[in-house]
Protein backbone atom coordinates (compact mmCIF):
# COMPACT_ATOMS: atom_id res chain seq x y z
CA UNK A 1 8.49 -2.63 5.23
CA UNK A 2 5.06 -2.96 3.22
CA UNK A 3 4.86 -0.24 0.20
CA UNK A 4 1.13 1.13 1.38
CA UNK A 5 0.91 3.47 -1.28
CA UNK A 6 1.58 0.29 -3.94
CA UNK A 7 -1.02 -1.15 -1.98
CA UNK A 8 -3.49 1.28 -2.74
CA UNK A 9 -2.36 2.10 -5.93
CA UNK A 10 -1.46 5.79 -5.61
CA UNK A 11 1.85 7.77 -5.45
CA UNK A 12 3.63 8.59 -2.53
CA UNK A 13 2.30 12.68 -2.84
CA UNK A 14 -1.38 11.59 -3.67
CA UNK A 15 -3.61 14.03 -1.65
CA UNK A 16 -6.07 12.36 1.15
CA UNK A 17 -8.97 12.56 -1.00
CA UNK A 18 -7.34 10.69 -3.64
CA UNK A 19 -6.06 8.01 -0.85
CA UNK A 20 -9.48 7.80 0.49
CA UNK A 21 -11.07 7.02 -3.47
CA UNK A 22 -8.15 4.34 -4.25
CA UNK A 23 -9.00 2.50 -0.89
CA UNK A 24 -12.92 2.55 -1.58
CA UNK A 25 -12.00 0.84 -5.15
CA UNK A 26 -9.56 -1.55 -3.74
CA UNK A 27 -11.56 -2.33 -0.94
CA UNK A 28 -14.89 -3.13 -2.83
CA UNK A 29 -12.50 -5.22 -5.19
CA UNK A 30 -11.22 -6.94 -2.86
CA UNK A 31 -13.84 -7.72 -0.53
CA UNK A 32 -14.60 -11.15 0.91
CA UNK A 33 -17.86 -10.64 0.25
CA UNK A 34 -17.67 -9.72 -3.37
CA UNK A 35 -14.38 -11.39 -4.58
CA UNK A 36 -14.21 -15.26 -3.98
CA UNK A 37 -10.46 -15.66 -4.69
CA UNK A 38 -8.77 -17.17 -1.36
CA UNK A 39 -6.17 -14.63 -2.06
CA UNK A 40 -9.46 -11.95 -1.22
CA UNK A 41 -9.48 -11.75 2.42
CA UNK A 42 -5.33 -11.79 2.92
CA UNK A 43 -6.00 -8.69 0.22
CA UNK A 44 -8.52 -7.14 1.66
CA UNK A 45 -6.61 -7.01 5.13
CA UNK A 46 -4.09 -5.63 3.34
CA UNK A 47 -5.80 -2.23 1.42
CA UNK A 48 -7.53 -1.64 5.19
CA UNK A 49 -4.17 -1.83 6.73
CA UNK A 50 -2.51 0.69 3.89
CA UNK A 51 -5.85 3.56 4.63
CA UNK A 52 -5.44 2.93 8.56
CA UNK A 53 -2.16 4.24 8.48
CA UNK A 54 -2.05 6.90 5.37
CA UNK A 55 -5.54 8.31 6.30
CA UNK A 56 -3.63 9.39 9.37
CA UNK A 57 -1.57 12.24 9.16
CA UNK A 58 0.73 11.74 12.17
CA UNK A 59 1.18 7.63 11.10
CA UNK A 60 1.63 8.63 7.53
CA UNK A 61 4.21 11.65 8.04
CA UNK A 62 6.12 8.80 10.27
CA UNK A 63 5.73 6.23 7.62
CA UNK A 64 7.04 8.43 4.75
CA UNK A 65 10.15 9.42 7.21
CA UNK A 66 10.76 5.40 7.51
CA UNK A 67 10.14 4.86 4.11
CA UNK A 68 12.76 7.49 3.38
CA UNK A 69 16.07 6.51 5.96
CA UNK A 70 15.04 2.81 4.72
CA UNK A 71 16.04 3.67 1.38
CA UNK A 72 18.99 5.64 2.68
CA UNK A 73 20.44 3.22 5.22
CA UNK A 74 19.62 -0.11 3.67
CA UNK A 75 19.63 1.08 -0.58
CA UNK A 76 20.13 -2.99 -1.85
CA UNK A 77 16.82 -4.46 0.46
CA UNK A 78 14.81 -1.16 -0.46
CA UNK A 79 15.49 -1.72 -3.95
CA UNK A 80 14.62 -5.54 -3.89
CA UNK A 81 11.60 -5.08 -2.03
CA UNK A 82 10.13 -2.38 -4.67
CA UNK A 83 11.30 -4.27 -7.37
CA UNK A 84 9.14 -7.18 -5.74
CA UNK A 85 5.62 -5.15 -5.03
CA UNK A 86 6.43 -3.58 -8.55
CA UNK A 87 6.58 -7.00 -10.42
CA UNK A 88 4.13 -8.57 -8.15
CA UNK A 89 2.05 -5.94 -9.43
CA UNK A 90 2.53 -5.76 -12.69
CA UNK A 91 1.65 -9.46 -13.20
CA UNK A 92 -1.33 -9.37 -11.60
């Protein structure tokens, strides 16, 4: 399960508005058109994907529910896969 809020950059309460302003900067920074890394477009697929589904409020109320009886039922995986985005992150 991706961390779309880690995608983004914002926390898992961050109001639409502040959603929508994190995807604008994320998605001009990561823009094929802008950013010439090869890493860009995989990115940039990525920060769309993450404001599809959070702009929603349906998809995102089911995502958070997910996100929450992952880290219930499966605590080890959830743990190594935040511990992954966060360090991924970090060394960026």
């Amino acid at each position: 399960m991706k961390d779309y809020y880690a995608v983004l950059g914002t926390e898992s309460n961050a109001s639409i508005s502040a959603i929508k302003n994190a995807y604008r900067k994320k998605a001009s920074e990561f823009h094929p058109d802008r950013n010439t890394s090869p890493d860009a477009p995989a990115q940039f697929r990525q920060v769309q994907e993450a404001y599809d589904l959070l702009s929603d409020e349906a998809k995102r109320r089911d995502y958070d529910e997910n996100r929450r009886r992952s880290l219930l039922e499966n605590p080890i995986e959830t743990a190594q896969q935040i511990w992954t985005t966060y360090i991924n992150k970090v060394l960026q």
